[in-house]
N, C-alpha and C. Protein backbone atom coordinates (compact mmCIF):
# COMPACT_ATOMS: atom_id res chain seq x y z
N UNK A 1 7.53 30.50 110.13
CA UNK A 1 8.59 29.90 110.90
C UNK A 1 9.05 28.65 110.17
N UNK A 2 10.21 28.61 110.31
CA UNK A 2 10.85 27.20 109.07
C UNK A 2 10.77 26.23 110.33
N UNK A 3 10.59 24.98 109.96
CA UNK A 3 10.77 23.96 110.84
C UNK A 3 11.69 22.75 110.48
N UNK A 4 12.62 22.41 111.28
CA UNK A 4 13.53 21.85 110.93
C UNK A 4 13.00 20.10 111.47
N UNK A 5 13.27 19.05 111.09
CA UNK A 5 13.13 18.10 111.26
C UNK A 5 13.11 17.62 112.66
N UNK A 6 14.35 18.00 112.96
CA UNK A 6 14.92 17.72 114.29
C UNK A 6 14.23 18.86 115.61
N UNK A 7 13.97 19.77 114.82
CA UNK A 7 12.83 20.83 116.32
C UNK A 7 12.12 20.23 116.92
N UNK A 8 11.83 20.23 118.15
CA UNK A 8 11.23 19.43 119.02
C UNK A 8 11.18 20.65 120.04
N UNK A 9 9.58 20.73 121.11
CA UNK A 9 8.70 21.28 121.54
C UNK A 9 8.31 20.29 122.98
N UNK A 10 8.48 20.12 124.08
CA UNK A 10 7.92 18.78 124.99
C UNK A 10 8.04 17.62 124.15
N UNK A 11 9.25 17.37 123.75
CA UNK A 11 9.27 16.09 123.09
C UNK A 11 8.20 16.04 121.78
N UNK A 12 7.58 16.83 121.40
CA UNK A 12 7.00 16.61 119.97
C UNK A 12 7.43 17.43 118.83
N UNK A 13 7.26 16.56 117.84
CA UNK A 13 8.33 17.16 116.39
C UNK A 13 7.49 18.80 116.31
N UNK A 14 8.06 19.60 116.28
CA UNK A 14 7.79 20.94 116.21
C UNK A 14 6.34 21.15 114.87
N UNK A 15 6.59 19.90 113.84
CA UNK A 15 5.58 20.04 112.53
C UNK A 15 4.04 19.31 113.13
N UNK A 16 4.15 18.37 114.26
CA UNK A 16 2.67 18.12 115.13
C UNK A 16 2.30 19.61 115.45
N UNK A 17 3.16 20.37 116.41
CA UNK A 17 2.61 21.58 116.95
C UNK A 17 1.95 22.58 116.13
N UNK A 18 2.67 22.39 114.92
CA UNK A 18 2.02 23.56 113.97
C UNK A 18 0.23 23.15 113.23
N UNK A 19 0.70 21.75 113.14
CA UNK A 19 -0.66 21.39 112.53
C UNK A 19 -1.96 21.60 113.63
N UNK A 20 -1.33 21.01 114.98
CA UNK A 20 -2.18 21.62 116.33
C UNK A 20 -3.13 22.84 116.34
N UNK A 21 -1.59 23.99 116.19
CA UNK A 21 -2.19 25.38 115.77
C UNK A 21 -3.37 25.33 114.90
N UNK A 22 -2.62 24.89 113.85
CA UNK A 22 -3.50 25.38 112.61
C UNK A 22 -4.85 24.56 112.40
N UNK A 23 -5.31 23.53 113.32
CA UNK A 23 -6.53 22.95 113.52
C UNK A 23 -6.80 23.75 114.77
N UNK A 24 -6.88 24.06 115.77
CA UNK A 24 -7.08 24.68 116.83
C UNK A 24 -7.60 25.71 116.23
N UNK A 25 -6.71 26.95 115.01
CA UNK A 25 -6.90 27.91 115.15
C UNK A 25 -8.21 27.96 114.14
N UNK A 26 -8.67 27.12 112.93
CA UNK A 26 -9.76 26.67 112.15
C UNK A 26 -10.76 26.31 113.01
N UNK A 27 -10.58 25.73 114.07
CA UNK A 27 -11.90 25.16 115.39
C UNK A 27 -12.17 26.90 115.76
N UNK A 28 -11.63 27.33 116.23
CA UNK A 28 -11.59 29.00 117.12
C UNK A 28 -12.52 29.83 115.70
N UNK A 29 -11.85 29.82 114.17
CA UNK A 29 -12.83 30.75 113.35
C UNK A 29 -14.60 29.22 112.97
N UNK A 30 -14.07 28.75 113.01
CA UNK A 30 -15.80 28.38 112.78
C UNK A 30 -16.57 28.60 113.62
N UNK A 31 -16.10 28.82 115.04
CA UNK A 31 -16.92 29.03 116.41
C UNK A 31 -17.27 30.46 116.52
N UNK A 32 -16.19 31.22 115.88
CA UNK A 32 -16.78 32.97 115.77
C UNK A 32 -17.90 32.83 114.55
N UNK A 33 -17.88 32.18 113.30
CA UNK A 33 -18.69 31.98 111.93
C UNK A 33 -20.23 31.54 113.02
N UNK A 34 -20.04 31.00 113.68
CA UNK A 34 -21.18 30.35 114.14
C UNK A 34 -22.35 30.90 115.02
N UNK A 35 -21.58 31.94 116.08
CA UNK A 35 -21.55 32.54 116.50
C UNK A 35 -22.25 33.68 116.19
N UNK A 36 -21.40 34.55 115.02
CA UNK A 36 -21.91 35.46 114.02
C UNK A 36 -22.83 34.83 113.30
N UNK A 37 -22.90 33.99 112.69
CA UNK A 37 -24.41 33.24 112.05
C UNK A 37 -25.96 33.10 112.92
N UNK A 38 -25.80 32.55 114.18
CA UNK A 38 -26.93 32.73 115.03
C UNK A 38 -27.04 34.50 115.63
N UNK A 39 -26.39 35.00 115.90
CA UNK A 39 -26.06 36.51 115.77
C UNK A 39 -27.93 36.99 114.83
N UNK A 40 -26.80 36.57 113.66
CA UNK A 40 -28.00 37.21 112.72
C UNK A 40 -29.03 36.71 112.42
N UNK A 41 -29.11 35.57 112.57
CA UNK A 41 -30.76 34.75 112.88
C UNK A 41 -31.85 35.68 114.02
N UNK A 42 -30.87 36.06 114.91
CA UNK A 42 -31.45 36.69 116.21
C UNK A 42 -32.26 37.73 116.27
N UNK A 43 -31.62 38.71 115.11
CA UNK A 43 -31.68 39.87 114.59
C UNK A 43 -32.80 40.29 113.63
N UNK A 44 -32.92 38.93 112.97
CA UNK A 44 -34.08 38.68 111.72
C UNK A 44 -35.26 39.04 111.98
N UNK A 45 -35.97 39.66 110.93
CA UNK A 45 -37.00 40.35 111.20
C UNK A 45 -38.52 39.24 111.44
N UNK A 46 -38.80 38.80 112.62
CA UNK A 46 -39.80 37.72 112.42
C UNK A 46 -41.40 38.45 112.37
N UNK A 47 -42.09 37.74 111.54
CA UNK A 47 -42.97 37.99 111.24
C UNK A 47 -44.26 38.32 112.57
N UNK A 48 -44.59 38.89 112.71
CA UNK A 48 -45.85 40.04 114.15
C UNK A 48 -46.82 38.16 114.41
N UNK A 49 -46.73 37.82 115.54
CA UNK A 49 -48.13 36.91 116.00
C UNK A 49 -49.51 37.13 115.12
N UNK A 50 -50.28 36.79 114.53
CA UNK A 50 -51.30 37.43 114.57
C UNK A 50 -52.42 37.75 115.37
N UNK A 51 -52.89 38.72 115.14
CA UNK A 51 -53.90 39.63 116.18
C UNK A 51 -54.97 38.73 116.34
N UNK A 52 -55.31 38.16 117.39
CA UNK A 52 -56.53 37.66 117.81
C UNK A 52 -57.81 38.30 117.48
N UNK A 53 -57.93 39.87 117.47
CA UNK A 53 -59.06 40.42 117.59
C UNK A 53 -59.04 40.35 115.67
N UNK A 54 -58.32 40.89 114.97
CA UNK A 54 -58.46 40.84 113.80
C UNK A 54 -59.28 39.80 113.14
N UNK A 55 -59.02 37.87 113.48
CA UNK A 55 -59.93 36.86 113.20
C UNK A 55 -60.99 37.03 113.23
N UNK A 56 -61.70 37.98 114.22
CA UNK A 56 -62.80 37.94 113.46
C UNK A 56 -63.56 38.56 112.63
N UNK A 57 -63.11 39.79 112.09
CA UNK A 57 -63.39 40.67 111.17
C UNK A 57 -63.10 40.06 109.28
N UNK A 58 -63.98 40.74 108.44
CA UNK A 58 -63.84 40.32 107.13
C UNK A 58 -63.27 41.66 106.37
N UNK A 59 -62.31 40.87 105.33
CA UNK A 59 -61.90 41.88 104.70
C UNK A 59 -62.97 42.30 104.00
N UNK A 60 -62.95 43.54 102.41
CA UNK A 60 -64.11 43.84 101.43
C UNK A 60 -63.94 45.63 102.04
N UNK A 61 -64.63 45.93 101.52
CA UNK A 61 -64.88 47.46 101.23
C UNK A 61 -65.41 47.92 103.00
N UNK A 62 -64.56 48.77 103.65
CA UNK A 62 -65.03 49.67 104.47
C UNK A 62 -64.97 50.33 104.57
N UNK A 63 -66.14 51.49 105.47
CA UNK A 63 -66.33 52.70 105.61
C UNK A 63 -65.63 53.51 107.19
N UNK A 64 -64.72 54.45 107.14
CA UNK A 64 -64.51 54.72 108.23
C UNK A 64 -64.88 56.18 108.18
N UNK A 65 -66.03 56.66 109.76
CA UNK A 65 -66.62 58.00 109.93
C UNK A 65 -65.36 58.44 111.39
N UNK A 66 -64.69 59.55 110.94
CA UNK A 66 -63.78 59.88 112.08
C UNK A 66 -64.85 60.25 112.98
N UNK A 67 -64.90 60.77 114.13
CA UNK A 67 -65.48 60.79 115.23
C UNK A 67 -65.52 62.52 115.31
N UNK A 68 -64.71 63.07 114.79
CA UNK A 68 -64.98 64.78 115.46
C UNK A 68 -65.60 65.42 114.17
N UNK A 69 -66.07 66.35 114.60
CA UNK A 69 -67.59 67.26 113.97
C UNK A 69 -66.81 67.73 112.83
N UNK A 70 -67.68 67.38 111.42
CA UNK A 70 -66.84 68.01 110.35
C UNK A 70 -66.54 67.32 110.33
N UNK A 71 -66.00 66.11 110.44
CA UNK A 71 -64.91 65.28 109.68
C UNK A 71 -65.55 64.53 108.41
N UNK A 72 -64.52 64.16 107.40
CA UNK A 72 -64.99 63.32 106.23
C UNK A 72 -65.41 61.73 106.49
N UNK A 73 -65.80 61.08 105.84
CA UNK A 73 -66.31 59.40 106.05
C UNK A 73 -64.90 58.79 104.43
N UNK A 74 -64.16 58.04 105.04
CA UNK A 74 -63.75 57.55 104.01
C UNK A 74 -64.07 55.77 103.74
N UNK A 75 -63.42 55.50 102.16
CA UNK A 75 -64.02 54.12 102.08
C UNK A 75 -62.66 53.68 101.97
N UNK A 76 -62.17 52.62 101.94
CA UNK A 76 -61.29 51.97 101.70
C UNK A 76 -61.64 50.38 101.12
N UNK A 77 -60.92 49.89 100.71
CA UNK A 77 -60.68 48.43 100.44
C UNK A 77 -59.87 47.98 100.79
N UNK A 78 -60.10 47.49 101.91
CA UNK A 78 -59.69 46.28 103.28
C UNK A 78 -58.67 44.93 102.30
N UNK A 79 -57.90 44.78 102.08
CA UNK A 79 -57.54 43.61 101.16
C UNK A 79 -56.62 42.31 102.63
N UNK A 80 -56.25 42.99 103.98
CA UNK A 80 -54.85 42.65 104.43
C UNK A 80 -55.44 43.55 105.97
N UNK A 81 -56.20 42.77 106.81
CA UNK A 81 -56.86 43.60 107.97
C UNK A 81 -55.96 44.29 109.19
N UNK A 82 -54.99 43.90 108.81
CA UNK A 82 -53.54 44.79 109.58
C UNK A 82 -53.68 46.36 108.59
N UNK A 83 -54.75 46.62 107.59
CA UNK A 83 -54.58 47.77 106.86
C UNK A 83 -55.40 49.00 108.21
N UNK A 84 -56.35 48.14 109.27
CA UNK A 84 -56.69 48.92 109.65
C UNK A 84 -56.27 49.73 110.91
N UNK A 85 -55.11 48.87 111.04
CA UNK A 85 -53.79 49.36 112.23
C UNK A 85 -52.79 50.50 111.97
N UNK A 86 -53.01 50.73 110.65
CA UNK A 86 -52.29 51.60 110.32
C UNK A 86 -52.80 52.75 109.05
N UNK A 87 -54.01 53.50 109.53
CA UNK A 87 -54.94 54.14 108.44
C UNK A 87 -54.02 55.01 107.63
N UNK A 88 -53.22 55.82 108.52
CA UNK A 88 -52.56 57.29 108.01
C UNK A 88 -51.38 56.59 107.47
N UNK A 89 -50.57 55.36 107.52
CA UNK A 89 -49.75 55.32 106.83
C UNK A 89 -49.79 54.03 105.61
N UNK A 90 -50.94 54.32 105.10
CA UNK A 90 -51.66 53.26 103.85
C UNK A 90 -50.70 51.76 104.01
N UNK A 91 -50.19 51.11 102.64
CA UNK A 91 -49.65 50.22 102.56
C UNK A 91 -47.97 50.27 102.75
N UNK A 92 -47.20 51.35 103.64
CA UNK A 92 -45.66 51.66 103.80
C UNK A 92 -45.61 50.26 104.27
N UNK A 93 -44.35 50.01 104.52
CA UNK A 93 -44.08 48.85 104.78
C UNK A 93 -43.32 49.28 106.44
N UNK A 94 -44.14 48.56 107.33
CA UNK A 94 -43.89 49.15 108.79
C UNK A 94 -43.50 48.12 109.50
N UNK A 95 -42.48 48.17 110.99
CA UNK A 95 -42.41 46.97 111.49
C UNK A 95 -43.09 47.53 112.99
N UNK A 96 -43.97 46.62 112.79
CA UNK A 96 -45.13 46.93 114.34
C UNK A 96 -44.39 45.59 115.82
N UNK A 97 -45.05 46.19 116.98
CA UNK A 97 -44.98 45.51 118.00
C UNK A 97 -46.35 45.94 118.76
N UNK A 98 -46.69 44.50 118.84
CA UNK A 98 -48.03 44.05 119.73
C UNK A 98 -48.35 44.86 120.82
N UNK A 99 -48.92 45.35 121.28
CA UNK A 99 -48.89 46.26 123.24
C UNK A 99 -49.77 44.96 124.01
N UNK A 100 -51.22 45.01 123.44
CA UNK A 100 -52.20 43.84 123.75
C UNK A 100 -53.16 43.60 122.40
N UNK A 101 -53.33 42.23 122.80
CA UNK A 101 -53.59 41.38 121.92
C UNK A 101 -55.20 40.23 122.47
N UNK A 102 -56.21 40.63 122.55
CA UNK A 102 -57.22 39.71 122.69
C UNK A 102 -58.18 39.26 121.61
N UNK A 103 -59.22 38.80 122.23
CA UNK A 103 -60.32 38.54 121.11
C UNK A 103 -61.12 39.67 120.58
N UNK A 104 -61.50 40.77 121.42
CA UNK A 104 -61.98 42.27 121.02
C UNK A 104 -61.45 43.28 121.09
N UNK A 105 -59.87 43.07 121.29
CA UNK A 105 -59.11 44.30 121.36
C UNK A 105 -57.52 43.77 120.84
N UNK A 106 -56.81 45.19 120.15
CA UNK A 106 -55.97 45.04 120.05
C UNK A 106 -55.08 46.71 120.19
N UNK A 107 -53.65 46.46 120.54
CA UNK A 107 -53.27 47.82 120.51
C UNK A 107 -51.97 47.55 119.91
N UNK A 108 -51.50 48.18 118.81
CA UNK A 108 -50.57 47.87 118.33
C UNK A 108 -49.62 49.43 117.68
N UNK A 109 -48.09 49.68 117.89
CA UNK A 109 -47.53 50.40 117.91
C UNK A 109 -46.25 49.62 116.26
N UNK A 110 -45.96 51.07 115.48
CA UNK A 110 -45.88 50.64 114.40
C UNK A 110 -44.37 51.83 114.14
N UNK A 111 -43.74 51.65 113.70
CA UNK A 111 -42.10 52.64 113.15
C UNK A 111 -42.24 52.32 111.64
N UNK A 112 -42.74 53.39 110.36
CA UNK A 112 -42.70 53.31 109.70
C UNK A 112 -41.14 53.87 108.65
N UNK A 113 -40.55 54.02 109.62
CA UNK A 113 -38.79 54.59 109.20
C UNK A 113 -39.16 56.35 109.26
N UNK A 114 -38.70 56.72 107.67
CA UNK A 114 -39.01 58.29 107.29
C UNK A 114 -40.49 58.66 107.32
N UNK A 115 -41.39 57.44 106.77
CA UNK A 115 -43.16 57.84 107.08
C UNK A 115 -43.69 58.29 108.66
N UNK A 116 -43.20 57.92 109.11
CA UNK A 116 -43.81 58.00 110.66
C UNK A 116 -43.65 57.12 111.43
N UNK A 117 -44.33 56.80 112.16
CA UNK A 117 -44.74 55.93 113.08
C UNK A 117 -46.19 56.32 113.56
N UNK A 118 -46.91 55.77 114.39
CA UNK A 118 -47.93 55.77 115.46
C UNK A 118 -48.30 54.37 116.32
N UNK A 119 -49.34 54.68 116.82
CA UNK A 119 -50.33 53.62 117.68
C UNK A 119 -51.40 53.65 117.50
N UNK A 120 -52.11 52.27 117.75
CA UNK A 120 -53.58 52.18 116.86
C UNK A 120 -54.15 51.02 118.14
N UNK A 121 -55.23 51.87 118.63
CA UNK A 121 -56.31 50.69 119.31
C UNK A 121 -57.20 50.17 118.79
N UNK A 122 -57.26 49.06 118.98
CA UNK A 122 -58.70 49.02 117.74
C UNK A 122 -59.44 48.17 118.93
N UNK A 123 -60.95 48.10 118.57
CA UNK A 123 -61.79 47.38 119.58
C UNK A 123 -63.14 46.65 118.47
N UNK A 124 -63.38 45.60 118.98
CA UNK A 124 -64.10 44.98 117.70
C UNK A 124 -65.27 44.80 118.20
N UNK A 125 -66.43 45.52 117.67
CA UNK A 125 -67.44 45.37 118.42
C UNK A 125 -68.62 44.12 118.07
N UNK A 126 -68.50 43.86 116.66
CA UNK A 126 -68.97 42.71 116.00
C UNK A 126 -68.27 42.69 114.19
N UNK A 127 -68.53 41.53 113.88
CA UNK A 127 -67.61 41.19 112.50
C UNK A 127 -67.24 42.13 111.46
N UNK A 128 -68.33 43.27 111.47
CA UNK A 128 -67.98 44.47 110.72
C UNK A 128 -68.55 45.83 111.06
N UNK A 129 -68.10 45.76 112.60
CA UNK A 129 -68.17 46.60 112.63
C UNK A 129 -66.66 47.44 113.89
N UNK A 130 -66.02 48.28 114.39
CA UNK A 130 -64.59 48.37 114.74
C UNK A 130 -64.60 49.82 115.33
N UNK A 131 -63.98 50.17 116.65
CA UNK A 131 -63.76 51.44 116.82
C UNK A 131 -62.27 51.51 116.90
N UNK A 132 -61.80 52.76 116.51
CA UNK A 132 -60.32 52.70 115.89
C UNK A 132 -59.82 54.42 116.89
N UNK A 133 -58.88 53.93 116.95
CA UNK A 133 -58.24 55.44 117.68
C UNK A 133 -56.40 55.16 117.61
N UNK A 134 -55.93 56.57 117.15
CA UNK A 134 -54.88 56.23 116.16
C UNK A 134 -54.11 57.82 116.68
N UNK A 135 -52.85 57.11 116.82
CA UNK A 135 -52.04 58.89 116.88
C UNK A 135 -50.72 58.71 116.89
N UNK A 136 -49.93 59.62 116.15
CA UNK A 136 -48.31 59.29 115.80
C UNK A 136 -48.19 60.66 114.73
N UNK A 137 -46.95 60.13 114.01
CA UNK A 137 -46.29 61.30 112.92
C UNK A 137 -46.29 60.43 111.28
N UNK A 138 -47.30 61.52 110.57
CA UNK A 138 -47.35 61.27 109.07
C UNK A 138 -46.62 62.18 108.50
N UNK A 139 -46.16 61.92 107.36
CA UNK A 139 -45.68 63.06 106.67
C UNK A 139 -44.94 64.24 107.24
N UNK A 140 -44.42 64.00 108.51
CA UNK A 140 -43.57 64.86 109.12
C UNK A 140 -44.72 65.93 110.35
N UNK A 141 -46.25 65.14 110.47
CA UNK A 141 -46.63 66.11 111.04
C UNK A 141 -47.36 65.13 112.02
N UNK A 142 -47.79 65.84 113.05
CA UNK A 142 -48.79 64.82 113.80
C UNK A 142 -49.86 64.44 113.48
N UNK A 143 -50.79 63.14 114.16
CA UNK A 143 -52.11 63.00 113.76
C UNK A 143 -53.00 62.65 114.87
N UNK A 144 -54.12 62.57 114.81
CA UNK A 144 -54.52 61.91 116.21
C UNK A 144 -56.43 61.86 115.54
N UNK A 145 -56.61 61.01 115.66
CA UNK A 145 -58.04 60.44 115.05
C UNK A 145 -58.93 59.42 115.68
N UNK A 146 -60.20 59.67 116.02
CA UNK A 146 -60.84 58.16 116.36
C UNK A 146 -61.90 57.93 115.19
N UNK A 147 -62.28 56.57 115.30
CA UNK A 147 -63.06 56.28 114.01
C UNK A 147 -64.19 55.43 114.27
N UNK A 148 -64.98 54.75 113.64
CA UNK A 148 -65.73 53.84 113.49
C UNK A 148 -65.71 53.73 112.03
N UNK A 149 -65.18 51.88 112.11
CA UNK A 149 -65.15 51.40 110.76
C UNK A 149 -66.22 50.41 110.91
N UNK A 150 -66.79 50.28 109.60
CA UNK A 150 -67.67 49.54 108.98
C UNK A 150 -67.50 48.60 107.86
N UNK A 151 -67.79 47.54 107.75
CA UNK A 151 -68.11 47.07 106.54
C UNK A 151 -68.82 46.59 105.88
N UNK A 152 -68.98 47.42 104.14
CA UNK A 152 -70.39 47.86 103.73
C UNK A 152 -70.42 47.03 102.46
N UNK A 153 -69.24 45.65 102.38
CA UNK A 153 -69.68 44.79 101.28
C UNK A 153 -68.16 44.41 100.84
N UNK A 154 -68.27 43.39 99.61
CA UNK A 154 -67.17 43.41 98.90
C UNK A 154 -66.21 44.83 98.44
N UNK A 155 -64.88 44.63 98.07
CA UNK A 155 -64.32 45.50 97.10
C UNK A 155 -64.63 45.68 95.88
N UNK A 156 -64.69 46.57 94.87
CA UNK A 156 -65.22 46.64 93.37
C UNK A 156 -64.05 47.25 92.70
């Protein structure tokens, strides 16, 4: 819009009104920027509480015996004790949510994207020793396992 000197608006030179606008309308986009900025703060992936029951367990080399007849005993190396919340889906990178959270128990539910997902109870019976019960989708198939983990020393 051309503005002529002499334009006038409620008695103000028509070139106040525009600058009005055009600060008004710069106040209006920083308030959507701002807006949209806490937006995505909101959204951000924050890092899981940590598990109460986990503190007291030590990482190092453990042994887990599944619980049903026939089953194998595996060992692992414990490096990161959230490894034992999630047996069947090793080190994927998963985003879990808490169910409960105490000093000898924990139950925690995990969406590994295309790997799976499951849920994992764990119950801590002393510093190394853990009963584990676990069930969801690996590899496109189901699983369902209980365990007793142990730990039988450092990693090597």
């Amino acid at each position: 819009m051309l503005v002529n000197d002499g334009d006038r608006i409620d008695g103000r030179p028509m070139r106040d009104l525009n600058d009005i606008m055009t600060t008004a309308g710069l106040r209006a986009l920083s308030a959507v920027a701002a807006t949209m900025m806490m937006a995505s703060w909101a959204g951000a992936v924050v890092a899981p509480a940590p598990l109460i029951a986990l503190r007291a367990l030590e990482t190092g080399k453990w042994e887990l015996r599944d619980r049903s007849e026939g089953a194998e005993t595996r060992k692992l190396c414990i490096t990161d004790l959230r490894q034992l919340l999630q047996i069947r889906h090793g080190r994927v990178l998963c985003h879990s949510f808490t169910v409960s959270n105490t000093a000898h128990a924990a139950s925690v539910t995990y969406d590994c994207a295309a790997a799976g997902n499951g849920r994992t109870d764990l119950r801590v019976e002393t510093r190394r020793l853990v009963q584990i019960s676990s069930q969801g989708v690996a590899d496109g198939a189901p699983f369902a396992f209980s365990a007793e983990g142990r730990r039988i020393g450092a990693c090597r």
